[in-house]
PDB file of N, CA and C in Angstrom:
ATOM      1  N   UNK A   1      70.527  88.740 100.448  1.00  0.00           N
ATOM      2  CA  UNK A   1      71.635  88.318 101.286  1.00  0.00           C
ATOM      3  C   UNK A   1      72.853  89.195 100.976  1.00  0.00           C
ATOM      4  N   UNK A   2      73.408  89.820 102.019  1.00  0.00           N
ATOM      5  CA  UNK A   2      74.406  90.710 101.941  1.00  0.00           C
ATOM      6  C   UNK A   2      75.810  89.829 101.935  1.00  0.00           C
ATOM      7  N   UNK A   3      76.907  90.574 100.445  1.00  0.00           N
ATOM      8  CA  UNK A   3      78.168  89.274 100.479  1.00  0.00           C
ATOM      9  C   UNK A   3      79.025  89.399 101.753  1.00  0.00           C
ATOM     10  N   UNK A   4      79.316  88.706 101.536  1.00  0.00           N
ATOM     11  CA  UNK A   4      80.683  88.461 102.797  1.00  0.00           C
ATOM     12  C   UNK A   4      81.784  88.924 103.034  1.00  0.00           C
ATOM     13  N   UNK A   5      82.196  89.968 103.851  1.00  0.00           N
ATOM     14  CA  UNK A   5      83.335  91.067 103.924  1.00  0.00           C
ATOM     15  C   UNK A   5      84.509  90.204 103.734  1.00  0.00           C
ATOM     16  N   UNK A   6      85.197  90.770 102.668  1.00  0.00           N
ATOM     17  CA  UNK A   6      86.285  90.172 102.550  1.00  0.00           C
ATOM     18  C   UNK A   6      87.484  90.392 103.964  1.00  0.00           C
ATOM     19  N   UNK A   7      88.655  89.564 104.388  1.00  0.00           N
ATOM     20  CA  UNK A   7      89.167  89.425 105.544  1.00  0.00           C
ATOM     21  C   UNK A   7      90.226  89.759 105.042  1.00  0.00           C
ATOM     22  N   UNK A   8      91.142  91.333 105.293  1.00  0.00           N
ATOM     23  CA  UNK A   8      91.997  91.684 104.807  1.00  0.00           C
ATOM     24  C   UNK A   8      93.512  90.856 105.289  1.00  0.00           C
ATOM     25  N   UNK A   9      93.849  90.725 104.642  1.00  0.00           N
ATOM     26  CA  UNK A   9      95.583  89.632 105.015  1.00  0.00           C
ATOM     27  C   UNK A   9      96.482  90.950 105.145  1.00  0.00           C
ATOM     28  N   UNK A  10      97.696  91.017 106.075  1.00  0.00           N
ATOM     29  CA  UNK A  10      98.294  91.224 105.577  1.00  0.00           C
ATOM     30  C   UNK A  10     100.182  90.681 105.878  1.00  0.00           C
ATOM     31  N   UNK A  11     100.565  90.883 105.321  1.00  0.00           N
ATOM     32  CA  UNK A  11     102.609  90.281 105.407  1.00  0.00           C
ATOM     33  C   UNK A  11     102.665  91.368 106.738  1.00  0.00           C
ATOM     34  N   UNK A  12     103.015  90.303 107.308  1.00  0.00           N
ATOM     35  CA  UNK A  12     103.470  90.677 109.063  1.00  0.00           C
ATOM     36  C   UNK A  12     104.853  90.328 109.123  1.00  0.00           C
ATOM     37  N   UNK A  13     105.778  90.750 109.841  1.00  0.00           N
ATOM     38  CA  UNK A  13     107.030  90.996 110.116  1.00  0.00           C
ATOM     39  C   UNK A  13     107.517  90.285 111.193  1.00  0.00           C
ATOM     40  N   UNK A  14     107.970  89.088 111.296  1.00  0.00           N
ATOM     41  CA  UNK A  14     108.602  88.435 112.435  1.00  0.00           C
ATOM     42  C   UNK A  14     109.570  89.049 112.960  1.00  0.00           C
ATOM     43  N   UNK A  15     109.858  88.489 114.422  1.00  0.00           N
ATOM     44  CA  UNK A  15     111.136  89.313 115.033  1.00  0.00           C
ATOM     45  C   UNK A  15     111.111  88.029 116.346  1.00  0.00           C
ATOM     46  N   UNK A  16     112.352  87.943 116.324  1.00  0.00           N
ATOM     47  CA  UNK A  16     112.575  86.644 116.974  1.00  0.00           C
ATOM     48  C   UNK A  16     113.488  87.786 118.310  1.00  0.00           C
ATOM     49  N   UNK A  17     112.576  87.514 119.836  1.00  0.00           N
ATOM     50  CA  UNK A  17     113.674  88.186 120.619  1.00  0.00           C
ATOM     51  C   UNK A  17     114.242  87.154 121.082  1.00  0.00           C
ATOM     52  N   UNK A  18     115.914  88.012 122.079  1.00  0.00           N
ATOM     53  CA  UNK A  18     116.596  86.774 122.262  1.00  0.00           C
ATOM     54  C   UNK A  18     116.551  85.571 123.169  1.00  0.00           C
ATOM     55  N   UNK A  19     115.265  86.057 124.051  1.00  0.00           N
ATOM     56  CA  UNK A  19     114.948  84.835 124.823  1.00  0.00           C
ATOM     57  C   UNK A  19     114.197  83.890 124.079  1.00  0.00           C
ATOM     58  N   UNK A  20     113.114  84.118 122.801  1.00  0.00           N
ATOM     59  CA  UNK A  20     112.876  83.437 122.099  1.00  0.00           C
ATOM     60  C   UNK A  20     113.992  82.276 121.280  1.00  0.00           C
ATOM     61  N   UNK A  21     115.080  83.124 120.961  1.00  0.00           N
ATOM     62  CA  UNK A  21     116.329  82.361 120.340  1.00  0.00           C
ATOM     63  C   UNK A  21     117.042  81.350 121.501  1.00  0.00           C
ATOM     64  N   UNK A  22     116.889  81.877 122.319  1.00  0.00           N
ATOM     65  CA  UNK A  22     117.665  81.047 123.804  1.00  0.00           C
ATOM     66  C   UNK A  22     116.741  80.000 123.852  1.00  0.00           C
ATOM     67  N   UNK A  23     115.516  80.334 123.838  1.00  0.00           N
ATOM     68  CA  UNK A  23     114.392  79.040 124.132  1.00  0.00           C
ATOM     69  C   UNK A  23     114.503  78.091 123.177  1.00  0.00           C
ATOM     70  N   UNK A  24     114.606  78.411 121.604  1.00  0.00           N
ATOM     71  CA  UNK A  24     114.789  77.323 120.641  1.00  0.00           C
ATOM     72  C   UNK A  24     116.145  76.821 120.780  1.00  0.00           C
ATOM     73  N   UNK A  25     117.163  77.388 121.054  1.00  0.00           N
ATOM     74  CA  UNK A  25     118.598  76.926 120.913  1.00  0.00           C
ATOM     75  C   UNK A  25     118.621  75.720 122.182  1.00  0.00           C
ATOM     76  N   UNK A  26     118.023  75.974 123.422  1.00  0.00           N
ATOM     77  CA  UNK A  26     117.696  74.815 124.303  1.00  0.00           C
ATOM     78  C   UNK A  26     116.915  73.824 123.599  1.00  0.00           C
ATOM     79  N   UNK A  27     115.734  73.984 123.426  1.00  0.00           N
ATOM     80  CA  UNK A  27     114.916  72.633 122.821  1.00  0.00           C
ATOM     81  C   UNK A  27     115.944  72.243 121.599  1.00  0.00           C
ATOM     82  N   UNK A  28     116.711  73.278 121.192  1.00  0.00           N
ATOM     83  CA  UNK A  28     116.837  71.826 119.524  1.00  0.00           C
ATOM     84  C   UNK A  28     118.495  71.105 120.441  1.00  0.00           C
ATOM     85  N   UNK A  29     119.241  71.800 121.201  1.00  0.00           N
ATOM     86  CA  UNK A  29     120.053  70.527 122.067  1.00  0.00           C
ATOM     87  C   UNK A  29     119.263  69.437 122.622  1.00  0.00           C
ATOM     88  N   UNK A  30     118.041  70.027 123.689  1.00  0.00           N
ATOM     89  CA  UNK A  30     117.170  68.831 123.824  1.00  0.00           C
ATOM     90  C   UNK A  30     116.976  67.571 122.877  1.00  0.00           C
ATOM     91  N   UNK A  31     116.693  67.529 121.701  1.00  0.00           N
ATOM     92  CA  UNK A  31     115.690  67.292 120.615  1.00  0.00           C
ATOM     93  C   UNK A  31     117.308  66.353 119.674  1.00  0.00           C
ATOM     94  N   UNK A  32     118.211  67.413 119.613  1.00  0.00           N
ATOM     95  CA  UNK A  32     119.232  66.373 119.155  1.00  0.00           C
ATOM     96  C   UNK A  32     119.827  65.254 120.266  1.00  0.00           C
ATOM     97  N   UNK A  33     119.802  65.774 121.528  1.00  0.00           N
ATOM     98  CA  UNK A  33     120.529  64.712 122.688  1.00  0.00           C
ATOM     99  C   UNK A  33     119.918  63.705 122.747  1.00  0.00           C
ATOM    100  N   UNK A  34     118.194  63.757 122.506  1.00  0.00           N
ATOM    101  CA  UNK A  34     117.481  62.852 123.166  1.00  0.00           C
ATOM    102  C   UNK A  34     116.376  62.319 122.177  1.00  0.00           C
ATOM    103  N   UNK A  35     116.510  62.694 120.796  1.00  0.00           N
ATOM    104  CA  UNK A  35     115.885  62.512 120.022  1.00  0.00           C
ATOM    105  C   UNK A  35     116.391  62.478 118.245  1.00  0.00           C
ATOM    106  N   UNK A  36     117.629  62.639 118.403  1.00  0.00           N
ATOM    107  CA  UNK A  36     117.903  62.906 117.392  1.00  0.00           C
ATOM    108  C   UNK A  36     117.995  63.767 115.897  1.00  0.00           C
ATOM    109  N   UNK A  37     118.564  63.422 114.675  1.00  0.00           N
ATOM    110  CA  UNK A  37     118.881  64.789 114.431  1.00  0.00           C
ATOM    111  C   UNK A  37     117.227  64.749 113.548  1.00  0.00           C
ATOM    112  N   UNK A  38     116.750  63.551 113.239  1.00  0.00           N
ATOM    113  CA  UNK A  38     115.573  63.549 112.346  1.00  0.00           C
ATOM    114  C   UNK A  38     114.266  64.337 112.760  1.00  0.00           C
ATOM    115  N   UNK A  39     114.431  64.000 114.134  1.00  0.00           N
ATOM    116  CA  UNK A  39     113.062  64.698 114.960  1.00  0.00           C
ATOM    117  C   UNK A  39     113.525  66.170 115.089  1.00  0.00           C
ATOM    118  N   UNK A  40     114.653  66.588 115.023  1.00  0.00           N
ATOM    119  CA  UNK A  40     115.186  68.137 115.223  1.00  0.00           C
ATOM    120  C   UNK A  40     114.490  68.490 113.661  1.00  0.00           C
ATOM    121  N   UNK A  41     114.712  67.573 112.593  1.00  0.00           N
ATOM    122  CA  UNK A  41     114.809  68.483 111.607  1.00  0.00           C
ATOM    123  C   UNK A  41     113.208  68.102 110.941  1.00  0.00           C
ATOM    124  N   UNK A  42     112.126  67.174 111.751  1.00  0.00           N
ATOM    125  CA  UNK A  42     111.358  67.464 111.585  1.00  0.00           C
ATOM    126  C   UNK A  42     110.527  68.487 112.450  1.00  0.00           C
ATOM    127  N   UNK A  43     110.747  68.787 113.417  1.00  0.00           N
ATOM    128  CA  UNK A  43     110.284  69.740 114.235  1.00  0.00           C
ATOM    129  C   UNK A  43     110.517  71.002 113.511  1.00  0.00           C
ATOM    130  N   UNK A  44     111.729  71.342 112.686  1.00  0.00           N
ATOM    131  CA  UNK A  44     111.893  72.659 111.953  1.00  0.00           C
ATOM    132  C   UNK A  44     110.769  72.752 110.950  1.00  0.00           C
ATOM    133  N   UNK A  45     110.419  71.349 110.615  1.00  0.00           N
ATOM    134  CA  UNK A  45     109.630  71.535 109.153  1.00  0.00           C
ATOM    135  C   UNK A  45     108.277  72.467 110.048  1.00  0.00           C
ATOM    136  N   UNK A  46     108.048  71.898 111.063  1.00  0.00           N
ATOM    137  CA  UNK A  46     106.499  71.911 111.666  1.00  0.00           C
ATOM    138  C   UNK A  46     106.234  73.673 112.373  1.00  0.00           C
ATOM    139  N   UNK A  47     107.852  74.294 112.403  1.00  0.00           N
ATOM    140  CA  UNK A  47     107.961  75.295 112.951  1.00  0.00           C
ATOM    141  C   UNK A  47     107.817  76.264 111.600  1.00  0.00           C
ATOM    142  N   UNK A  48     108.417  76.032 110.862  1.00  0.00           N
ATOM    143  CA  UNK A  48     108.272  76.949 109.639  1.00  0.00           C
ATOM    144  C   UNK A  48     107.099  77.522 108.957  1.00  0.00           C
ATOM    145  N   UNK A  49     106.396  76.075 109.308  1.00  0.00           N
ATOM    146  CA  UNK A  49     104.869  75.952 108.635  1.00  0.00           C
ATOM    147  C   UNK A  49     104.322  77.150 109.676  1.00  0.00           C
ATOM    148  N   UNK A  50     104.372  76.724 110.467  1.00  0.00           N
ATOM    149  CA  UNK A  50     103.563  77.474 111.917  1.00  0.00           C
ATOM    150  C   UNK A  50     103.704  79.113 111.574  1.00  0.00           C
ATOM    151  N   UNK A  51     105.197  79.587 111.444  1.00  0.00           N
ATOM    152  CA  UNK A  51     105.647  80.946 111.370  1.00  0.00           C
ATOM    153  C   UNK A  51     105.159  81.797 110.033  1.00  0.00           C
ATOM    154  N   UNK A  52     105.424  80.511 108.922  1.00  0.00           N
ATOM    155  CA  UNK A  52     104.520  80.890 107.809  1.00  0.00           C
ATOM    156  C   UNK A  52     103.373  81.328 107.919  1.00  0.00           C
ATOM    157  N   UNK A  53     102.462  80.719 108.364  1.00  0.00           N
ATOM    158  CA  UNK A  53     100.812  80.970 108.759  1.00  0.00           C
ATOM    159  C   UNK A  53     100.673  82.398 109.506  1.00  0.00           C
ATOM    160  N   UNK A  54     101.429  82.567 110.631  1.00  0.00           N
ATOM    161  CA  UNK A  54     101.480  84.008 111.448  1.00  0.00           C
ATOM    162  C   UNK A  54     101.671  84.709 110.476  1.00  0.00           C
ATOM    163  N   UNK A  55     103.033  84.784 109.982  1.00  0.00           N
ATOM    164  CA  UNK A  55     103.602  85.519 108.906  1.00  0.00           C
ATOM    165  C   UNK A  55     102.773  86.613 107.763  1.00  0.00           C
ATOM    166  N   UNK A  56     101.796  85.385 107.304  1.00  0.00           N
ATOM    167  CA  UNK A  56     100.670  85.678 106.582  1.00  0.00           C
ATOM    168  C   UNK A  56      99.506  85.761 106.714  1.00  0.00           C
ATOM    169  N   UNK A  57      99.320  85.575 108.118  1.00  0.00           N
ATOM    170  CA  UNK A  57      97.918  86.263 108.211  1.00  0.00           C
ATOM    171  C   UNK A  57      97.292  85.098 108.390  1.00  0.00           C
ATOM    172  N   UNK A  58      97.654  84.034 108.172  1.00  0.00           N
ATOM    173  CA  UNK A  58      96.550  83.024 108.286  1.00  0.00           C
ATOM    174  C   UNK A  58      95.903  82.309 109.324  1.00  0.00           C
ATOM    175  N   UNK A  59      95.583  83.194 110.208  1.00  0.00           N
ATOM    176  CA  UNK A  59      95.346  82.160 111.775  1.00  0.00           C
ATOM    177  C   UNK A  59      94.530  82.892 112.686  1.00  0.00           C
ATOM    178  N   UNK A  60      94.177  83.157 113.534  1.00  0.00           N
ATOM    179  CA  UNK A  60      92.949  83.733 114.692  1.00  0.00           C
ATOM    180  C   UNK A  60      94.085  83.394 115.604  1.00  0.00           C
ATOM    181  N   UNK A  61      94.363  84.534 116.122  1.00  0.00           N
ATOM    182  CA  UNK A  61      95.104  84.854 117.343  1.00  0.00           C
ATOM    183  C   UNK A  61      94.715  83.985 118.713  1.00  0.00           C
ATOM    184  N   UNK A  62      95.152  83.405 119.286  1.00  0.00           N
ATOM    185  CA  UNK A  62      94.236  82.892 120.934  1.00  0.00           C
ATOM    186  C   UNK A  62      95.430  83.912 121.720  1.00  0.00           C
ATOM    187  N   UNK A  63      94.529  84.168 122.579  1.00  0.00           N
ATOM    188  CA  UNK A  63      95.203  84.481 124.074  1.00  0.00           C
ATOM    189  C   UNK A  63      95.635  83.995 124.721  1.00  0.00           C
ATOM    190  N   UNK A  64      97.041  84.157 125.191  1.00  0.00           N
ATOM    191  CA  UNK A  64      97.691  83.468 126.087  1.00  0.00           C
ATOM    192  C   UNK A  64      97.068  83.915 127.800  1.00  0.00           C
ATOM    193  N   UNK A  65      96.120  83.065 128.658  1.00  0.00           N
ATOM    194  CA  UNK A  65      95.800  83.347 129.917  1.00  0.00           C
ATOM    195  C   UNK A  65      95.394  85.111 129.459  1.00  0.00           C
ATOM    196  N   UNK A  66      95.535  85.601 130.882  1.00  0.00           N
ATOM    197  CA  UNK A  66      95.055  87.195 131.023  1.00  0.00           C
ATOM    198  C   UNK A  66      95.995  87.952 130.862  1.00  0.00           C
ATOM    199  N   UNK A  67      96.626  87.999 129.721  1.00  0.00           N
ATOM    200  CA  UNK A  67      97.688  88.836 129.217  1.00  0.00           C
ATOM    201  C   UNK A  67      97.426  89.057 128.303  1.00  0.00           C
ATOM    202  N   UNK A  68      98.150  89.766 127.211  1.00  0.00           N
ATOM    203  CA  UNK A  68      98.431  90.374 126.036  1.00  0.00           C
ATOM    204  C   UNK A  68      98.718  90.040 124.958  1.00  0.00           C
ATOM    205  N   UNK A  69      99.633  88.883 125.504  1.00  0.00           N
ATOM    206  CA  UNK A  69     100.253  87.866 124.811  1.00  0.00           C
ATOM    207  C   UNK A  69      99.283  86.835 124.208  1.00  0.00           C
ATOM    208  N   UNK A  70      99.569  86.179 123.064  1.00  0.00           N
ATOM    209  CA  UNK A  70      99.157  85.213 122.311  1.00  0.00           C
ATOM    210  C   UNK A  70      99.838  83.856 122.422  1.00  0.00           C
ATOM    211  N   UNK A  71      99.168  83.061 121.960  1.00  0.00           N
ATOM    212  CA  UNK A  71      99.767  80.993 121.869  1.00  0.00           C
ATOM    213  C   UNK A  71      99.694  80.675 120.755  1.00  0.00           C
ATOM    214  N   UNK A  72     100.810  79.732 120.103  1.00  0.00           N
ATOM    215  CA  UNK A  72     100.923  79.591 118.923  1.00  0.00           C
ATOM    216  C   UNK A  72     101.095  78.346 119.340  1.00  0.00           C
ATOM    217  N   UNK A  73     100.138  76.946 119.014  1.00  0.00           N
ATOM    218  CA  UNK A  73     100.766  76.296 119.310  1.00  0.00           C
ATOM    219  C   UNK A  73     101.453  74.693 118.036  1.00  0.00           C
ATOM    220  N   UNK A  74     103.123  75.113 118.505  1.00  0.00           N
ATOM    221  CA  UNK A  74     103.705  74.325 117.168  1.00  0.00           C
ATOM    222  C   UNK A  74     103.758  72.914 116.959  1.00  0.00           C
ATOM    223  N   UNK A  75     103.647  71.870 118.330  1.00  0.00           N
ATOM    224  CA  UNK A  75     103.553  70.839 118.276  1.00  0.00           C
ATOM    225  C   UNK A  75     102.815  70.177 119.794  1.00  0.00           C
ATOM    226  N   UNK A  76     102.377  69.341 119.570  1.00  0.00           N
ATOM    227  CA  UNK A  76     101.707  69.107 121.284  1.00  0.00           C
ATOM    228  C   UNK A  76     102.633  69.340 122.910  1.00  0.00           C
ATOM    229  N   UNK A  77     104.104  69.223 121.955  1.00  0.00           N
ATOM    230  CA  UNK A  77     104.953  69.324 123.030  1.00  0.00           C
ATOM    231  C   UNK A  77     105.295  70.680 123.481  1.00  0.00           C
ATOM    232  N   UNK A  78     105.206  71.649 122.697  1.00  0.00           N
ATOM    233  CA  UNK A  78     105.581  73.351 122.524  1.00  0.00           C
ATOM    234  C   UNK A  78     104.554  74.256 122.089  1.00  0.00           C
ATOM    235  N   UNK A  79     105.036  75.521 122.332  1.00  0.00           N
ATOM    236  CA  UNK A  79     103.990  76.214 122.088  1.00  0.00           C
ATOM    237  C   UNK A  79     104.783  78.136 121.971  1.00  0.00           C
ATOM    238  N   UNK A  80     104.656  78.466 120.774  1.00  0.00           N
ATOM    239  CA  UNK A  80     105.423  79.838 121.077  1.00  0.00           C
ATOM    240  C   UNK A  80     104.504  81.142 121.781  1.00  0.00           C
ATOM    241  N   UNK A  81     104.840  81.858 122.473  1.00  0.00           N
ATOM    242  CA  UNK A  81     104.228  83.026 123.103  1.00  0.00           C
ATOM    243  C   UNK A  81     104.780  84.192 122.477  1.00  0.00           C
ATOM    244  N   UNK A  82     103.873  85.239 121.578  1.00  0.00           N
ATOM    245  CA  UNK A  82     104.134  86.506 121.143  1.00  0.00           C
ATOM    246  C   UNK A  82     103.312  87.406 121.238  1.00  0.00           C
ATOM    247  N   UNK A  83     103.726  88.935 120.830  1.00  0.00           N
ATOM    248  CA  UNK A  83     102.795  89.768 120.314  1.00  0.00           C
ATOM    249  C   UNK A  83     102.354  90.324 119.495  1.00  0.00           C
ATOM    250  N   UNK A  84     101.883  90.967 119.255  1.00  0.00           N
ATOM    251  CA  UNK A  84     101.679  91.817 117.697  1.00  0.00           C
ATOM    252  C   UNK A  84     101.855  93.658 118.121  1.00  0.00           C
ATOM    253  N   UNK A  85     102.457  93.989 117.372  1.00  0.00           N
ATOM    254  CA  UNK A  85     102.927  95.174 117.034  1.00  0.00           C
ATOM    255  C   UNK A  85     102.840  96.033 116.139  1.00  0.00           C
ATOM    256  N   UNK A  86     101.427  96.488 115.533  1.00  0.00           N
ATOM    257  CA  UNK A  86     101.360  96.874 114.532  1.00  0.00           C
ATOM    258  C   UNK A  86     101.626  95.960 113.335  1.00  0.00           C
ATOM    259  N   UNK A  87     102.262  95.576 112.129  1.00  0.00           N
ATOM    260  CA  UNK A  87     102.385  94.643 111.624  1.00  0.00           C
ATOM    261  C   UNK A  87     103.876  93.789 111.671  1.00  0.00           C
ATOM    262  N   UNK A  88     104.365  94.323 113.311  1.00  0.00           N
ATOM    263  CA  UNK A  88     105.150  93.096 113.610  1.00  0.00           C
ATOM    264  C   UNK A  88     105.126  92.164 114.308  1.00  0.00           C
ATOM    265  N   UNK A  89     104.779  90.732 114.544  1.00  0.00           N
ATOM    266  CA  UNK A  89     104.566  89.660 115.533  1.00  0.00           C
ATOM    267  C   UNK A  89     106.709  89.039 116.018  1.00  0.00           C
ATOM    268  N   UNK A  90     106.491  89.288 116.989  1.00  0.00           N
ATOM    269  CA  UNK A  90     107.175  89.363 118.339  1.00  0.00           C
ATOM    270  C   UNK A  90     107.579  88.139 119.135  1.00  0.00           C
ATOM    271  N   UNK A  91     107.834  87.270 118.746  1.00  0.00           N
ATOM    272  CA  UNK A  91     107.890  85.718 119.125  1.00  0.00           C
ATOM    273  C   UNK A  91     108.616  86.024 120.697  1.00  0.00           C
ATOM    274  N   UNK A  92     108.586  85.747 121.711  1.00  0.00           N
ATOM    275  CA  UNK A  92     108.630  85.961 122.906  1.00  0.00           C
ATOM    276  C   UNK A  92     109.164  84.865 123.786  1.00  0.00           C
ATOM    277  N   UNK A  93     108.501  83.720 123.589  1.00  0.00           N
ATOM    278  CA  UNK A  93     109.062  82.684 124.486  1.00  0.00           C
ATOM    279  C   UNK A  93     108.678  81.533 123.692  1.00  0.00           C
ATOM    280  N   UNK A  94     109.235  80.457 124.019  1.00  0.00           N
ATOM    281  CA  UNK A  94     109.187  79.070 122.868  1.00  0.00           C
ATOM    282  C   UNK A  94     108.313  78.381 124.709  1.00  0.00           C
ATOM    283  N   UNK A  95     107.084  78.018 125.082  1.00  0.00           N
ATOM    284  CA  UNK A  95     107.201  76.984 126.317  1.00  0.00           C
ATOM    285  C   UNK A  95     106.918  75.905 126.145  1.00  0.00           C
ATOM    286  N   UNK A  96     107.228  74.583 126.901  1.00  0.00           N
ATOM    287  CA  UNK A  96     106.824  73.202 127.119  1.00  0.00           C
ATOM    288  C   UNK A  96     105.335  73.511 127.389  1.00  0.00           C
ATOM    289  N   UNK A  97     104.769  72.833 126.863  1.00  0.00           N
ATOM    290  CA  UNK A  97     103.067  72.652 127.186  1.00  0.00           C
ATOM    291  C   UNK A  97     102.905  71.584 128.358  1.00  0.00           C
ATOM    292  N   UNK A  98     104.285  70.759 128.403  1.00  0.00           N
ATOM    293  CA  UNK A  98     103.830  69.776 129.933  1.00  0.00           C
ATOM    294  C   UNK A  98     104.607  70.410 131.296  1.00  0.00           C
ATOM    295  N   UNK A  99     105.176  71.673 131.192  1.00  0.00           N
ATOM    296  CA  UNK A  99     105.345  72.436 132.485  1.00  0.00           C
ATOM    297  C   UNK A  99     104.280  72.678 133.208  1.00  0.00           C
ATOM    298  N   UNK A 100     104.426  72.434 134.477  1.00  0.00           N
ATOM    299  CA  UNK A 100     103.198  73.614 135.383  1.00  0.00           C
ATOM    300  C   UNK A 100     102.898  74.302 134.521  1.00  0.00           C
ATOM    301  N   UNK A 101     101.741  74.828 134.400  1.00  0.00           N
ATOM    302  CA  UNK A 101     101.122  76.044 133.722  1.00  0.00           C
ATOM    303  C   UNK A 101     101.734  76.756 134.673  1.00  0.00           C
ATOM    304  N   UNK A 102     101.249  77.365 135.618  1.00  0.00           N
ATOM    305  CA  UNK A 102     101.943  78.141 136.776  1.00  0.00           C
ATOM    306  C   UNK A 102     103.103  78.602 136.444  1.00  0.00           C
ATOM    307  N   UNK A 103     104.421  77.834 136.081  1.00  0.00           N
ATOM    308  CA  UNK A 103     105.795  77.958 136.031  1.00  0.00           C
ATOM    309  C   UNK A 103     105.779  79.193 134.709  1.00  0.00           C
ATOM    310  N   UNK A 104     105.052  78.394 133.530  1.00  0.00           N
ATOM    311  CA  UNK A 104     104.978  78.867 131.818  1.00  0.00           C
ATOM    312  C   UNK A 104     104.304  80.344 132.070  1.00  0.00           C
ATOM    313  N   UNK A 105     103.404  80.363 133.273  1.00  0.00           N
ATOM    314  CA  UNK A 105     102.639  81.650 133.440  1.00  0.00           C
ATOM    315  C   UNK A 105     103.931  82.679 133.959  1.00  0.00           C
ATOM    316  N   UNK A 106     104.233  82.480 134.742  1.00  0.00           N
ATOM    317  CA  UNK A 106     105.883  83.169 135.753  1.00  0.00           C
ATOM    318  C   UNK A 106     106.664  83.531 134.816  1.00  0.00           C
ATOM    319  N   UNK A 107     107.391  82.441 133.836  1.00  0.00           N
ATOM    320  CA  UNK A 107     108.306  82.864 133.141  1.00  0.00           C
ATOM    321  C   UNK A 107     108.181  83.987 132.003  1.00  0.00           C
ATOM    322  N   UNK A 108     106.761  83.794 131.495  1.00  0.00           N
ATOM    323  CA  UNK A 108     106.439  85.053 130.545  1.00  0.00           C
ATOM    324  C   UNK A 108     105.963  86.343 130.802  1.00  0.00           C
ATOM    325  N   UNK A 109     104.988  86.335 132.287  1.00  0.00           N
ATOM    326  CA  UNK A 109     105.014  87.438 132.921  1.00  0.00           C
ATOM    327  C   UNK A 109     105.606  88.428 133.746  1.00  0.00           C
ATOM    328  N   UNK A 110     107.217  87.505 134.067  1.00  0.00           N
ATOM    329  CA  UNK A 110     108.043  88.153 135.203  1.00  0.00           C
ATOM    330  C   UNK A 110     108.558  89.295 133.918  1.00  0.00           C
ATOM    331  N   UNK A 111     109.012  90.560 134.949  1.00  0.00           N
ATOM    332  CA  UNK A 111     109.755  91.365 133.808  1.00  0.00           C
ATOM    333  C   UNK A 111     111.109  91.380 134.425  1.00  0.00           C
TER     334      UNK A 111
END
């Protein structure tokens, strides 16, 4: 029995663009208006974890639809859209998972 190829890791480089920052800066007003500051600041815990994992390698990429783009997804309610760049991942859009798909498809593919 031949051993098992080891699965090289490596420290990947986040980069938050600014529609990504626009997208979180909306949800966490959302999230404090209508939910308060506990659910804001547990949603950070759940986001960190998430970015951590990319960060390091720890996860199998999915495809976002027939694009390029990837789905990260951070809580049942959200979901971040990025790319990879050599060893930088590209955070792109933060979307609602209960939008039209349709709409979530438009907004990340329009240029």
């Amino acid at each position: 029995m031949k051993p098992k190829k080891e699965l090289q890791k490596r420290k990947m480089n986040i980069f938050w663009t600014n529609k990504a920052k626009s997208d979180l800066q909306i949800l966490e007003d959302f999230l404090i208006e209508n939910w308060g500051f506990d659910v804001l600041e547990n949603f950070y815990v759940i986001l960190e974890k998430k970015i951590s994992l990319l960060e390091n390698g720890n996860l199998i990429h999915q495809k976002y639809e027939d694009t390029d783009f990837h789905k990260l997804l951070i809580t049942k309610h959200n979901s971040i859209i990025y790319e990879i760049s050599g060893n930088q991942i590209n955070l792109l859009n933060m979307i609602n998972n209960f939008r039209n798909p349709d709409s979530n498809y438009n907004l990340i593919t329009e240029k």
